[in-house]
Protein backbone atom coordinates (compact mmCIF):
# COMPACT_ATOMS: atom_id res chain seq x y z
CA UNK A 1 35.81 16.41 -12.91
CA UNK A 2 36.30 14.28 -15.70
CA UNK A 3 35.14 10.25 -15.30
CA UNK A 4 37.19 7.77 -16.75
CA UNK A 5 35.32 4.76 -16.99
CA UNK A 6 31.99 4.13 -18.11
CA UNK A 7 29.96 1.28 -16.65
CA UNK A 8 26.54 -0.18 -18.18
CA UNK A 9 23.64 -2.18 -17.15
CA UNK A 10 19.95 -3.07 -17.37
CA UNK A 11 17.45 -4.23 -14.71
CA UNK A 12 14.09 -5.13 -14.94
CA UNK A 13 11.90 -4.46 -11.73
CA UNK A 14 8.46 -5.86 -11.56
CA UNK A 15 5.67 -5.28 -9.00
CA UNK A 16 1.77 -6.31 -9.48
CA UNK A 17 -0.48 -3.51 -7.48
CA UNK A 18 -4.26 -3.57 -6.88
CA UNK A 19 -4.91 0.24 -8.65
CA UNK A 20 -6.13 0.22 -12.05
CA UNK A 21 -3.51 1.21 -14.90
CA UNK A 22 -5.20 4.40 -15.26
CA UNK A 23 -4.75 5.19 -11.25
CA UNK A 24 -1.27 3.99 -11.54
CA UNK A 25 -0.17 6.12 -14.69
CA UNK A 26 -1.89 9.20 -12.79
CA UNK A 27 0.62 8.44 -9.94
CA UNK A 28 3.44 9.32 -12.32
CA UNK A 29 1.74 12.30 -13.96
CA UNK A 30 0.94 14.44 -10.94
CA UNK A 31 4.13 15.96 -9.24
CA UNK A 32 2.64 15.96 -6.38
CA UNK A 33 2.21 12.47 -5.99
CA UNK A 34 5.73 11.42 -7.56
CA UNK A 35 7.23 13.42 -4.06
CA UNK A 36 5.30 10.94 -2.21
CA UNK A 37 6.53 7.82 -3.69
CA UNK A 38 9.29 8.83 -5.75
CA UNK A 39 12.21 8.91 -3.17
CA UNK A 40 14.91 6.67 -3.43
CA UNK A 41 14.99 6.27 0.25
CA UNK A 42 13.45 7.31 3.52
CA UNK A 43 16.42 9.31 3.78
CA UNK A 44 16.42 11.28 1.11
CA UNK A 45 13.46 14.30 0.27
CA UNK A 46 12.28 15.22 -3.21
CA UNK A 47 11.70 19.08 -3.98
CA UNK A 48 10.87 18.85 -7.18
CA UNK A 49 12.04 22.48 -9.00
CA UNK A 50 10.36 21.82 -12.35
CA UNK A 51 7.62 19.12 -13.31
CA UNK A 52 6.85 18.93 -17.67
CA UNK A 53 4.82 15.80 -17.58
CA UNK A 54 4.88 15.81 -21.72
CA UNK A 55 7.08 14.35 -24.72
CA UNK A 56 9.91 16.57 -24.67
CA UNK A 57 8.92 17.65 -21.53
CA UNK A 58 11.74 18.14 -18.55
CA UNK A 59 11.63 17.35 -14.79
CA UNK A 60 14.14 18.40 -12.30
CA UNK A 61 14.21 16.97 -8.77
CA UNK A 62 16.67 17.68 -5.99
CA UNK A 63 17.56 15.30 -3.73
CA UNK A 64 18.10 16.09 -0.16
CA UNK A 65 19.76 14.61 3.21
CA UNK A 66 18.77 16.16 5.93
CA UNK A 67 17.81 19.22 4.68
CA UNK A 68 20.49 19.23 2.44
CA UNK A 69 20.94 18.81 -1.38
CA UNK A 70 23.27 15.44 -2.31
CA UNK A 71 21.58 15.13 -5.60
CA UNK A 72 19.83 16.91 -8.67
CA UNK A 73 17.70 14.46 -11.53
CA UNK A 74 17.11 15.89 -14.91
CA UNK A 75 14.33 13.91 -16.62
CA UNK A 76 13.51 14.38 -20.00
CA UNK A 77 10.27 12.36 -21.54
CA UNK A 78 10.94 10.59 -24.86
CA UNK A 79 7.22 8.81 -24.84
CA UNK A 80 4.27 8.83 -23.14
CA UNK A 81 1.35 6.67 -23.83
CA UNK A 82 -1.48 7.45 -21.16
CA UNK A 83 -1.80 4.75 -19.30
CA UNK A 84 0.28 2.31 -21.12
CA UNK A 85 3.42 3.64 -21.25
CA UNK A 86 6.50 6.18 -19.91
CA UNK A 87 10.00 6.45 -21.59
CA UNK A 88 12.45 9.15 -20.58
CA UNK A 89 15.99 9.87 -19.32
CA UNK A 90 17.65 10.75 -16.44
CA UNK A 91 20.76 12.45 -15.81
CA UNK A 92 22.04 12.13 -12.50
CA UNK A 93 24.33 14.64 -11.01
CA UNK A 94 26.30 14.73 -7.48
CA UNK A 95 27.03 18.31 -5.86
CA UNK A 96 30.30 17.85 -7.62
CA UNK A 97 30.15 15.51 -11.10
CA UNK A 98 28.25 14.35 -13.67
CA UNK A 99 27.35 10.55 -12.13
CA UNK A 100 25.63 8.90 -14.98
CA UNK A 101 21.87 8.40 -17.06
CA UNK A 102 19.25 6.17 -16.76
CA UNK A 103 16.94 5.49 -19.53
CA UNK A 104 13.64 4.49 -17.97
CA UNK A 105 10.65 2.63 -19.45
CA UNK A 106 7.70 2.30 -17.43
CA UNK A 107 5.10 -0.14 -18.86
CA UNK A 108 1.31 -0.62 -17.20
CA UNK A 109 0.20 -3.69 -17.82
CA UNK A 110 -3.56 -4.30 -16.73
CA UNK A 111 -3.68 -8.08 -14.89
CA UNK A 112 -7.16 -8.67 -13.52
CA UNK A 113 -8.51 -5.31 -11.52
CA UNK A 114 -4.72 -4.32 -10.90
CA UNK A 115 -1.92 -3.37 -12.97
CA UNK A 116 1.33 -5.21 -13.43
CA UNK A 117 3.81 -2.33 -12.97
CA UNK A 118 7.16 -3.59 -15.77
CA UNK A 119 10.16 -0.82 -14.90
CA UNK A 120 12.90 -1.12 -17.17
CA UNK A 121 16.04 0.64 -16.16
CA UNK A 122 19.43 1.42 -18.33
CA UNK A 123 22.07 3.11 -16.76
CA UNK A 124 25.84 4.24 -17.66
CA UNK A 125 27.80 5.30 -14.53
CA UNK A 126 30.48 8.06 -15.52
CA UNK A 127 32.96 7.39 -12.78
CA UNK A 128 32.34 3.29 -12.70
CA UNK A 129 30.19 3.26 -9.42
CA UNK A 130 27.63 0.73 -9.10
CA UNK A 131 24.46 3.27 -10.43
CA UNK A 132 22.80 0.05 -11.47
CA UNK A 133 22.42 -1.51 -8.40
CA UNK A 134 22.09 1.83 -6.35
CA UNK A 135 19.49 2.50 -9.32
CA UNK A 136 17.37 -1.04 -8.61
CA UNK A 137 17.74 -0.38 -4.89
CA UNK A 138 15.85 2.93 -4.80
CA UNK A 139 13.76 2.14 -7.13
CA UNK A 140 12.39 -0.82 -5.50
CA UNK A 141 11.69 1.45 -2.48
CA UNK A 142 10.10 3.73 -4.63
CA UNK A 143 7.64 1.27 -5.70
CA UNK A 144 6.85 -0.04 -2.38
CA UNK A 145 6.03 3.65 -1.85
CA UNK A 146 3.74 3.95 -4.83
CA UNK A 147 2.21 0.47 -3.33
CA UNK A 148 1.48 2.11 -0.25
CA UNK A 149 0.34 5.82 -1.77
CA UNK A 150 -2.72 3.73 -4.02
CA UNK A 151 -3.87 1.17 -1.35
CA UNK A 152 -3.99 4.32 1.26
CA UNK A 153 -6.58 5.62 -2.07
């Protein structure tokens, strides 16, 4: 399928949490604990096929609705600065097309005991859809996730 249109945008999602930078970085860094908090939705389950947690390194998640796949993430890391820092891409794909990429920066900024958690998303949708917003959306239910994943320790 070929997209005609190409639509941009950039978000900025912010969310203070009560784990140390360190704690939160780690939460990105171990696959394990990305399935837990990473999901878009509560509707939608991670299997996460490949995990490279290092510059040049290359993640790929699919994303499934009840029990089947809707969705598969390729993330490629640009930059990682432990516990300072993530930058990396995502290419989003449907079943069928090509849907768009996100470039994502991920910034831990220590406030106090906590960590001010700065997500910085930009996006091109391929076929014109609204992948910013539907990008902002599940992200901010990821991070409520993460939130929950480090006060449960």
């Amino acid at each position: 399928m070929t997209h005609h249109t190409a639509q941009h945008g950039t978000a900025t999602l912010e969310k203070g949490l009560s784990a140390s930078p360190a704690r939160v970085f780690a939460a990105w860094a171990d696959p394990d604990q990305r399935k837990v908090w990473g999901s878009p939705s509560d509707e939608i389950d991670m299997r996460i096929d490949a995990a490279d947690f290092t510059v040049g390194g290359e993640d790929v998640t699919t994303c499934l609705a009840g029990g089947e796949a809707v969705a598969v993430v390729r993330g490629r890391y640009h930059d990682i600065v432990p516990d300072k820092r993530i930058v990396y891409t995502e290419i989003i794909s449907s079943m069928d097309a090509l849907e768009g990429a996100c470039l994502v920066t991920a910034e831990f900024l220590a406030e106090g005991a906590g960590t001010r958690l700065v997500v910085t998303l930009q996006t091109v949708a391929l076929d014109g859809s609204t992948l910013l917003e539907e990008a902002q959306e599940g992200w901010g239910s990821a991070l409520i996730r993460l939130e929950e994943l480090l006060q449960a320790g």
